[in-house]
Protein backbone atom coordinates (compact mmCIF):
# COMPACT_ATOMS: atom_id res chain seq x y z
CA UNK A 1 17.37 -30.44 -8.04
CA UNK A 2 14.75 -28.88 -9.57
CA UNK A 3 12.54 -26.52 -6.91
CA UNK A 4 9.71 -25.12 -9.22
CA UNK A 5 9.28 -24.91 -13.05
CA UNK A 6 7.12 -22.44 -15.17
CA UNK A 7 7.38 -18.93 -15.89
CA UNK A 8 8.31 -15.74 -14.06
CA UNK A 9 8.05 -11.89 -15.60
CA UNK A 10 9.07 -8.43 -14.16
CA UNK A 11 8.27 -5.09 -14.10
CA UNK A 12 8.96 -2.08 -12.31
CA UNK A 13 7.66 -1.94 -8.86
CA UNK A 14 6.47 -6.16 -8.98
CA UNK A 15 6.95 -9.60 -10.35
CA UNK A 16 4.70 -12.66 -11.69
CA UNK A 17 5.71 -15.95 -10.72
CA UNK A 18 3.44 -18.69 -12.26
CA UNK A 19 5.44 -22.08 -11.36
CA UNK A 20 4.76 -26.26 -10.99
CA UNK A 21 6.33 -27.08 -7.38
CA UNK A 22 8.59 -29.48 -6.68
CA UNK A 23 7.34 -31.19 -3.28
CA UNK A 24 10.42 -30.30 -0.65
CA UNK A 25 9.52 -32.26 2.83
CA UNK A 26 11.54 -29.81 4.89
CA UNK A 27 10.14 -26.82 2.55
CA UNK A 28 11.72 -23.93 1.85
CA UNK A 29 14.34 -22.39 4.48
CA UNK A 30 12.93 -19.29 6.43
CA UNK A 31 13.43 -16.07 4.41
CA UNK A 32 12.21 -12.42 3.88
CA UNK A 33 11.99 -9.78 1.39
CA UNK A 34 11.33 -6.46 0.92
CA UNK A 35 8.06 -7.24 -1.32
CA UNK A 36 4.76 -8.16 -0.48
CA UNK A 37 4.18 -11.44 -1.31
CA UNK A 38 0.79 -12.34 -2.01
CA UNK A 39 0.15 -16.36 -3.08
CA UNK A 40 -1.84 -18.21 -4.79
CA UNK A 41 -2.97 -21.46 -4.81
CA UNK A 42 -3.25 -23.11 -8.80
CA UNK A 43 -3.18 -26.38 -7.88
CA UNK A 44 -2.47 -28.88 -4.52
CA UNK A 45 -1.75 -26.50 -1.84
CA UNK A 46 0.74 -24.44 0.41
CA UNK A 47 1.38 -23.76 3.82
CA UNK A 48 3.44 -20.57 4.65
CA UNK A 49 4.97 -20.73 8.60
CA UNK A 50 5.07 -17.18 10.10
CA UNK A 51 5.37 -16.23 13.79
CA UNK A 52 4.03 -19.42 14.94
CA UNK A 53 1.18 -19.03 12.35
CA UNK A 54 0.89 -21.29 9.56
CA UNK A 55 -1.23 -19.43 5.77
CA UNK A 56 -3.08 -22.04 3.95
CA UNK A 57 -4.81 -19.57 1.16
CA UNK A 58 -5.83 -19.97 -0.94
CA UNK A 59 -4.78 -16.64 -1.08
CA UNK A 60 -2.22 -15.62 1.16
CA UNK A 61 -0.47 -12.21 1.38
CA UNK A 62 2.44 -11.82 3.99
CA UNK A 63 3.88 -8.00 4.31
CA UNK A 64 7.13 -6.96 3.52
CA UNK A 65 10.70 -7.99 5.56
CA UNK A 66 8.36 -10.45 7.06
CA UNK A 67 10.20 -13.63 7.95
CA UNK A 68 8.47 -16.93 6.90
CA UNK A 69 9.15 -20.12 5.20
CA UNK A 70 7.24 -22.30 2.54
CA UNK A 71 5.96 -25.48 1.61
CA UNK A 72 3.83 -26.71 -2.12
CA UNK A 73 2.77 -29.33 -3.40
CA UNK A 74 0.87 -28.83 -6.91
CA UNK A 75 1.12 -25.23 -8.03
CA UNK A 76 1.69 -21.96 -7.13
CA UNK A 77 1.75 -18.38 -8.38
CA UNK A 78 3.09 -15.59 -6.47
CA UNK A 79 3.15 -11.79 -7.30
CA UNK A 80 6.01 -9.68 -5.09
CA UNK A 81 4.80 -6.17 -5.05
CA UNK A 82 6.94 -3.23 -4.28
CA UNK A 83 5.34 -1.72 -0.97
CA UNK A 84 5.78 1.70 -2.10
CA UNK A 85 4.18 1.14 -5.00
CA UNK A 86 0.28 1.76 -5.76
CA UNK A 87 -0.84 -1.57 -5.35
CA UNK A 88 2.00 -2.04 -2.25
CA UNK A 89 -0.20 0.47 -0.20
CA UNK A 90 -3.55 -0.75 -1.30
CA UNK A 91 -2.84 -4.26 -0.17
CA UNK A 92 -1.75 -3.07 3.02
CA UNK A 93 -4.42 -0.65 3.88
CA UNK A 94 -6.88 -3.63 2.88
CA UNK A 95 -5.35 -6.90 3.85
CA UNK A 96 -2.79 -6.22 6.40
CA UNK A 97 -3.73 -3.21 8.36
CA UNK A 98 -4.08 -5.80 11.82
CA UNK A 99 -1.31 -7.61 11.38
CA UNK A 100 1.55 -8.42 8.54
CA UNK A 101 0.16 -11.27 7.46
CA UNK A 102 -3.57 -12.79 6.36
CA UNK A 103 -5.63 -15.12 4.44
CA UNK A 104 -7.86 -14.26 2.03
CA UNK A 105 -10.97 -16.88 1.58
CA UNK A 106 -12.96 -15.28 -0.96
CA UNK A 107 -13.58 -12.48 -3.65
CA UNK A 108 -11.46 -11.32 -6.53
CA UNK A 109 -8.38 -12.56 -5.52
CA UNK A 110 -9.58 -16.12 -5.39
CA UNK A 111 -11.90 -16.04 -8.06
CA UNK A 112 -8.33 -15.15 -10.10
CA UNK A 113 -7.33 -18.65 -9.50
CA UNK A 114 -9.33 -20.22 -11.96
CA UNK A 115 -7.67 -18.57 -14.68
CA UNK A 116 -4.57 -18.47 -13.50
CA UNK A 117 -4.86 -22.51 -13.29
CA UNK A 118 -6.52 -22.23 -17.35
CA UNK A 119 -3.57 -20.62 -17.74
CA UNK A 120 -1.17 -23.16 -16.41
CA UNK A 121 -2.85 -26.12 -18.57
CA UNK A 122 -3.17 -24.07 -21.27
CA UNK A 123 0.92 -23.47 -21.59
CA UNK A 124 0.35 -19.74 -22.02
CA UNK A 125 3.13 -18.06 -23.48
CA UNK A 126 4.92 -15.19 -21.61
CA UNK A 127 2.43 -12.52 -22.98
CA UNK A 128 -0.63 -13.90 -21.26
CA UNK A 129 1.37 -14.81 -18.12
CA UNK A 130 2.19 -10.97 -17.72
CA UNK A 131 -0.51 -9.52 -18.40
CA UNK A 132 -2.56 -12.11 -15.90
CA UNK A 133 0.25 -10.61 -13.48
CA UNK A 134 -0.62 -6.48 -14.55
CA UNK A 135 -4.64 -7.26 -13.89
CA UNK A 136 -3.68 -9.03 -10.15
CA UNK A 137 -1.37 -6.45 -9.67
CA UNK A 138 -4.25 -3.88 -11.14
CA UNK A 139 -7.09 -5.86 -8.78
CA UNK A 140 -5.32 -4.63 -5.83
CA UNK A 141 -4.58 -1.24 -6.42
CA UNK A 142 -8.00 0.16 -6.49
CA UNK A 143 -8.63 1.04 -2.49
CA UNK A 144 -5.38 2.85 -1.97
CA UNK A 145 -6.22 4.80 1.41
CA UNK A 146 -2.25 5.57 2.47
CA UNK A 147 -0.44 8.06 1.13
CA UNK A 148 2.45 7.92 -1.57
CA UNK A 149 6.41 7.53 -0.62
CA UNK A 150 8.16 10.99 -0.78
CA UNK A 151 8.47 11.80 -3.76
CA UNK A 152 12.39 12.54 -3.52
CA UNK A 153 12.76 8.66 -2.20
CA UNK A 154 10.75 7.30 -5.37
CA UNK A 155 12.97 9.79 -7.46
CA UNK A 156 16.17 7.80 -5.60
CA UNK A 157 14.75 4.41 -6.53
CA UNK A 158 14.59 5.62 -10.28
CA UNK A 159 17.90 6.99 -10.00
CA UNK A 160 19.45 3.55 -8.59
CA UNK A 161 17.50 1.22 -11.32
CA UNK A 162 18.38 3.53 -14.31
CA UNK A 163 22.89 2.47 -13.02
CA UNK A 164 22.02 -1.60 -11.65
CA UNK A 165 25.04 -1.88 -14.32
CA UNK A 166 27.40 -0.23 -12.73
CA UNK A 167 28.42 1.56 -9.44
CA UNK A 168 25.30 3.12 -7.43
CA UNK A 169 25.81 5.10 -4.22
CA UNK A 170 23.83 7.13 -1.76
CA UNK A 171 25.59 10.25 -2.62
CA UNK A 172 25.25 9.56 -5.90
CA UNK A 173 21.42 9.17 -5.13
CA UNK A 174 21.23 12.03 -2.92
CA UNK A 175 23.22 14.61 -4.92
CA UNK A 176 20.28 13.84 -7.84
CA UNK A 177 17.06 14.99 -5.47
CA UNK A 178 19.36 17.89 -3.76
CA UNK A 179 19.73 16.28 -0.89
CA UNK A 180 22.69 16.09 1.37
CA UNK A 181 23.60 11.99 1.88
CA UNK A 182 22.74 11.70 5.71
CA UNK A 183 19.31 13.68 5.04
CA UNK A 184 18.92 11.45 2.36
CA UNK A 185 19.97 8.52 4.36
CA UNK A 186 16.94 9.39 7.35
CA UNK A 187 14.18 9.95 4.68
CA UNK A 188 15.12 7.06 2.69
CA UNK A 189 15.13 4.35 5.11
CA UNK A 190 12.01 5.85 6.68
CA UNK A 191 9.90 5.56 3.44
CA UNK A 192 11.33 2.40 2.63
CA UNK A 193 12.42 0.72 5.82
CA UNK A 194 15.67 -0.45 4.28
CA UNK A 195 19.45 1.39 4.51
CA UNK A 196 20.05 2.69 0.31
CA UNK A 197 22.76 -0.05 0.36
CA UNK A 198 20.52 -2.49 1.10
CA UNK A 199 17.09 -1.64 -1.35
CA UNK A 200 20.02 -1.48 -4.46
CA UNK A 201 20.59 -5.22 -3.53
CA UNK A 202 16.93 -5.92 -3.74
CA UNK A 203 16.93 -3.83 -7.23
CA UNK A 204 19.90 -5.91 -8.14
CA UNK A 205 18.12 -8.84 -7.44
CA UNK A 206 14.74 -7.87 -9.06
CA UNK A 207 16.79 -7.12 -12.34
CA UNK A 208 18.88 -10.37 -12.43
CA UNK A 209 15.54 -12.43 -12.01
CA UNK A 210 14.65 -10.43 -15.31
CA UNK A 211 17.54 -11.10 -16.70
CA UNK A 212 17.26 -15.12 -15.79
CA UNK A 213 13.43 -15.19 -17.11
CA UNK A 214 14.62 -13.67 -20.58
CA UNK A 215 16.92 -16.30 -20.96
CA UNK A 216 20.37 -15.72 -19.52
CA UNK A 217 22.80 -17.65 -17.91
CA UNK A 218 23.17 -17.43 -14.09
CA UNK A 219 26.46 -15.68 -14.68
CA UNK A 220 25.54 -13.65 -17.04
CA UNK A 221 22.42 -12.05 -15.15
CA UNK A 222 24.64 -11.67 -12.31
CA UNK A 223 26.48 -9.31 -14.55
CA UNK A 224 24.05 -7.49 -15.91
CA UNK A 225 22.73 -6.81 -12.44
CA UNK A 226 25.42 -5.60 -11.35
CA UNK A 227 26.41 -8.36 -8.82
CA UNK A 228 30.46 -8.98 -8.27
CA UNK A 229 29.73 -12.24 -9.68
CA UNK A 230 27.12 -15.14 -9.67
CA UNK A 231 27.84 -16.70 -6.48
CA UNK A 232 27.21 -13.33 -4.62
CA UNK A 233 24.50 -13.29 -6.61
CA UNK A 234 23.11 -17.13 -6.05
CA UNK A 235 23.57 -16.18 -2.18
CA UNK A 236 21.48 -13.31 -2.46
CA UNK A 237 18.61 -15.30 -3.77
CA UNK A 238 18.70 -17.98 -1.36
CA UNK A 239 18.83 -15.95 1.27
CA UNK A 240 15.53 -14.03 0.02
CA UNK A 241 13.85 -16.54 -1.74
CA UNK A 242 14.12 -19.70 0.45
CA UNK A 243 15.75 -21.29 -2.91
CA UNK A 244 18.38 -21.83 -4.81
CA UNK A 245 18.26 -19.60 -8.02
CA UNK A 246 19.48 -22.95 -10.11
CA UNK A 247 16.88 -24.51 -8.43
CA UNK A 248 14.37 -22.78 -11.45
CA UNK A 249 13.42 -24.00 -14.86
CA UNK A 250 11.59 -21.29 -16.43
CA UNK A 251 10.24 -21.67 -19.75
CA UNK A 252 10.74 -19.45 -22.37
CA UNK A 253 8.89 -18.66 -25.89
């Protein structure tokens, strides 16, 4: 069955999902992430369940590793920001500084949504999709008030993305920023909140999304990912998404 069609593009630290939604009664089963998920409402509308709260945008932005599940009807976009990232820390020093999740009722963010739905009708290709993605993502990192990751923990996350294709391990990692591995272990998982083992499988994930939206097979963005094969990597998804991964149809120029 067919969850969601339309058009998804990645980049390093975030992602753009611009997609038609297939109505689901029982929605989407209760999942987290380590991005921010901030969502949009193009068309119909959304509820998001978390903590005995229920998001209604039409902007909504839930935190990171923040359980919650999701129902559409209509269309959605969502950009997944990394929440070390520039516009990871601005968002959460402006929108979730109470509490991990929060709906947003006016200003730039929902004045966006009357492009984004141009967009939609419009069948923009991939170009315009991105780049409506980069100005979001570029909307919300203007207040950043928290302080960057250390930068020997960013320096580990460029490390692990430049080998998805292979082998990646903490030693590996730590041996790069002259770091002994349970020193790098501590700071890592403080910046990050996730084990190394862990954030790689979110990388992995991230890349083999790419990989999907640029027009491979299942199996074959598994691979490139560096997942032992697609149904560890289908798993993966569903578990963080909510969704099946075959459960996308995502256009392509």
């Amino acid at each position: 069955m067919i969850l969601g069609k339309g058009r998804i593009m990645v980049w390093e630290g975030a992602s753009f999902w611009l997609l038609e939604a297939t109505p689901v009664p029982e929605g989407l089963r209760p999942h987290a992430h380590h991005a921010i998920q901030v969502t949009f409402c193009v068309k119909g509308g959304f509820e998001i369940g978390v903590a005995g709260a229920t998001l209604a945008g039409p902007v909504s932005i839930v935190d990171s590793d923040v359980r919650h599940d999701f129902r559409a009807s209509g269309a959605v976009a969502f950009l997944f920001i990394a929440p070390e990232s520039a516009a990871g820390r601005s968002v959460r020093a402006a929108y979730l500084a109470e509490k991990p999740w929060t709906n947003v009722q006016d200003g730039p963010l929902v004045e966006a949504i009357a492009h984004l739905r141009a967009c939609l009708d419009r069948g923009c290709p991939a170009d315009e999709v991105r780049e409506a993605g980069r100005r979001l993502e570029a909307m919300l990192a203007t207040a950043d008030a928290r302080p960057p990751a250390d930068p020997r923990v960013l320096a580990m996350i460029v490390h692990a993305r430049q080998r998805l294709g292979g082998a990646v391990t903490l030693p590996s990692a730590a041996a790069a920023v002259h770091l002994s591995p349970s020193r790098a272990r501590h700071l890592f998982a403080a910046a990050t909140g996730l084990p190394f083992k862990t954030y790689v499988l979110w990388l992995r994930l991230e890349q083999a999304v790419a990989h999907m939206a640029a027009g491979l097979s299942l199996t074959e963005a598994a691979h490139e990912a560096g997942f032992a094969d697609s149904a560890h990597f289908s798993r993966t998804f569903r578990r963080t998404f909510g969704l099946p991964a075959a459960g996308l149809r995502l256009y392509r120029d």
